[in-house]
Protein backbone atom coordinates (compact mmCIF):
# COMPACT_ATOMS: atom_id res chain seq x y z
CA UNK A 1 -7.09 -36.80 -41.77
CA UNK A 2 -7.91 -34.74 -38.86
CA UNK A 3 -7.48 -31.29 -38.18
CA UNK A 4 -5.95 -29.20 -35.36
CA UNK A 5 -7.88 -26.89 -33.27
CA UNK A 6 -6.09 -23.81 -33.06
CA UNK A 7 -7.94 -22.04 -29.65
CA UNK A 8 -6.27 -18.86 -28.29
CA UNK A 9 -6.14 -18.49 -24.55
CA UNK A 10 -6.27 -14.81 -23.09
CA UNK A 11 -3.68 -14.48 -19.81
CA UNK A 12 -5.21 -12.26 -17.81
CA UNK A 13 -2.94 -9.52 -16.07
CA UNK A 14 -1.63 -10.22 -13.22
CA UNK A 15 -3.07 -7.34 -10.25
CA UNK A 16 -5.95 -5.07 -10.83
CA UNK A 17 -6.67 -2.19 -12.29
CA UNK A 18 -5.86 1.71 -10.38
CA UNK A 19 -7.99 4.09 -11.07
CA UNK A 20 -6.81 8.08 -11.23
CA UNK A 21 -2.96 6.92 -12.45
CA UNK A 22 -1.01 9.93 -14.38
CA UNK A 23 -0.86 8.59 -17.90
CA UNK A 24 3.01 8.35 -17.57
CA UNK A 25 2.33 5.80 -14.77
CA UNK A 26 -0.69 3.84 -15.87
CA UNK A 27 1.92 3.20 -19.21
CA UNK A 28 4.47 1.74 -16.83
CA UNK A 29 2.16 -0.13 -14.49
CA UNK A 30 0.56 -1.26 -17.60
CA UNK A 31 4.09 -2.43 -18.93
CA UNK A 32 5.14 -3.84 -16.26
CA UNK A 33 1.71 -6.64 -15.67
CA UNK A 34 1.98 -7.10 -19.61
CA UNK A 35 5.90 -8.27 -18.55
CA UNK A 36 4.99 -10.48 -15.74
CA UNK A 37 2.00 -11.91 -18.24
CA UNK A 38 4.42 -12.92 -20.69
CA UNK A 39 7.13 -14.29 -18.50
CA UNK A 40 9.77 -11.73 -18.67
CA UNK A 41 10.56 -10.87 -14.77
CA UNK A 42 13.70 -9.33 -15.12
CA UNK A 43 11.81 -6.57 -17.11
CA UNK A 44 8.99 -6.04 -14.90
CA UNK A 45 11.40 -5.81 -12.11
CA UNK A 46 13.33 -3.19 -13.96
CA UNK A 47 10.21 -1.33 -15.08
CA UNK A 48 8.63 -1.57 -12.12
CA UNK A 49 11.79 0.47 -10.52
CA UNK A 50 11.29 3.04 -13.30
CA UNK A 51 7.10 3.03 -12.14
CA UNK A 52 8.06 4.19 -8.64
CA UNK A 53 11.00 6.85 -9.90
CA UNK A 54 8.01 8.26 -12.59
CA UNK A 55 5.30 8.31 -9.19
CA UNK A 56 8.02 10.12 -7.06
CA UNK A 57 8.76 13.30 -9.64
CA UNK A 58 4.47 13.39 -9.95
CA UNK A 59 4.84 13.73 -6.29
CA UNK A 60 6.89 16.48 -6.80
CA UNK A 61 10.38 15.04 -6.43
CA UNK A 62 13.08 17.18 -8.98
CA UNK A 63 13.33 14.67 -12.17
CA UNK A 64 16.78 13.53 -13.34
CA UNK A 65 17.93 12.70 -9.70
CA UNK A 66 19.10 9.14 -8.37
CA UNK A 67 17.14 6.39 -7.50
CA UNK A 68 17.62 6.60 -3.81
CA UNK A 69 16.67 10.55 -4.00
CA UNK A 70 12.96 9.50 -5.40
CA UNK A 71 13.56 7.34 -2.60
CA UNK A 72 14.07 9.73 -0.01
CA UNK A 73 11.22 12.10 -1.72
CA UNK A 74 8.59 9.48 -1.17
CA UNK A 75 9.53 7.96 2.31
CA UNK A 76 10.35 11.90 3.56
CA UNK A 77 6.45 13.19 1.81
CA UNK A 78 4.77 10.01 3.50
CA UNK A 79 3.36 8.72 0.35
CA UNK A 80 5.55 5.24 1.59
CA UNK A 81 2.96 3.42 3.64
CA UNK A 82 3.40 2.36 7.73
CA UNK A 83 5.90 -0.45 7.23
CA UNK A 84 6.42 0.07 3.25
CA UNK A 85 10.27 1.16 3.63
CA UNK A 86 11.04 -2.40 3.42
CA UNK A 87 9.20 -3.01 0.40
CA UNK A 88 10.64 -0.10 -1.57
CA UNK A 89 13.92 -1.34 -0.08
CA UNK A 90 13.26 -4.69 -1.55
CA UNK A 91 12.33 -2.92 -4.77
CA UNK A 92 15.80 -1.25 -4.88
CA UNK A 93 17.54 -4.28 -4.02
CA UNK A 94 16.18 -6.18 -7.04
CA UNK A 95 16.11 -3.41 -9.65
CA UNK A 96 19.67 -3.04 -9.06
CA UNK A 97 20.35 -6.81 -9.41
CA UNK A 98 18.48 -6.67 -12.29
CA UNK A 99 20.46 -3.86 -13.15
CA UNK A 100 23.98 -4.63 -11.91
CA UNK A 101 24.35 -8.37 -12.16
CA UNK A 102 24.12 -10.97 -14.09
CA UNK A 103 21.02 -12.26 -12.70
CA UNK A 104 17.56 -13.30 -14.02
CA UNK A 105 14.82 -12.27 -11.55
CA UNK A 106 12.35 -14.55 -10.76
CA UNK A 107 8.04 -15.11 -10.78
CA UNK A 108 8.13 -15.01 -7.26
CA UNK A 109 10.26 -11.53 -7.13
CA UNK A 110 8.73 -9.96 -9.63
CA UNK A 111 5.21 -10.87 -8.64
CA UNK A 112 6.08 -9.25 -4.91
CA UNK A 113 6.99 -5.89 -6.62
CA UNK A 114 3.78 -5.45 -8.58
CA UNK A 115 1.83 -6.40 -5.38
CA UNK A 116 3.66 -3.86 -3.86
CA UNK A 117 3.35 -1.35 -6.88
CA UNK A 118 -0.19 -1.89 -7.10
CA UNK A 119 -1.08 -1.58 -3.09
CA UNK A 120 1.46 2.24 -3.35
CA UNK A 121 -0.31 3.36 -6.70
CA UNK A 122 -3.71 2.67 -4.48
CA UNK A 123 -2.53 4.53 -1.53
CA UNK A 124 -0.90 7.45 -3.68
CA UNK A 125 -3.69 7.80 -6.32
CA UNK A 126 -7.19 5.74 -6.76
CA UNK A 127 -7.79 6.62 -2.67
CA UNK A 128 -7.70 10.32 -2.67
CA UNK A 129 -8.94 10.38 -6.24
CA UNK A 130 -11.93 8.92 -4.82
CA UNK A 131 -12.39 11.68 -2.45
CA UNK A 132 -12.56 14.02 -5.54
């Protein structure tokens, strides 16, 4: 009789680490790589909508507002990179399919967002923190 090896493998997260995140918005970043780590895109998508609504009222925007007012808040402040409308467009675009429709987002969308997520947090946060 032989017996099975049980080993465990550890997924690593998927992007790095920010440093200087609001607690608020290290949770959600945090959420949202734990998401894409276990397969469930749709989610990360959706929570990785909520990340850039949660960055957008720390950047003083007025909470409880719409999606497209963070929106404006961000892109109006300059804390949206040279050529990052499109991104945060793209952002929109899936959180409200994920939202909206009957649709399950996939690796590849989801994977774009926290690339994106993680290069904004950078510019908005660990870069000036560093200057601190």
């Amino acid at each position: 009789m032989t017996r099975a090896r049980l080993t465990s493998t550890l997924v690593q997260p998927r992007a790095t680490n920010v440093a200087g995140l609001p607690p608020d918005v290290q949770a959600l970043y945090d959420e949202a790589r734990r998401c894409i780590q276990y397969t469930s895109y749709t989610s990360a998508v959706l929570t990785l909508r909520k990340l850039l609504m949660h960055v957008a009222v720390e950047q003083g925007a007025e909470p409880n507002k719409s999606f497209a007012t963070y929106v404006g808040h961000l892109d109006e402040n300059h804390w949206i990179p040279p050529n990052g409308r499109e991104w945060v467009d793209k952002l929109r675009s899936y959180g409200n399919e994920a939202t909206h429709e009957i649709k399950v987002m996939s690796e590849e969308e989801a994977v774009q967002l926290l690339d994106f997520a993680e290069m904004l947090l950078k510019f908005v946060y660990e870069f000036p923190s560093k200057l601190s």
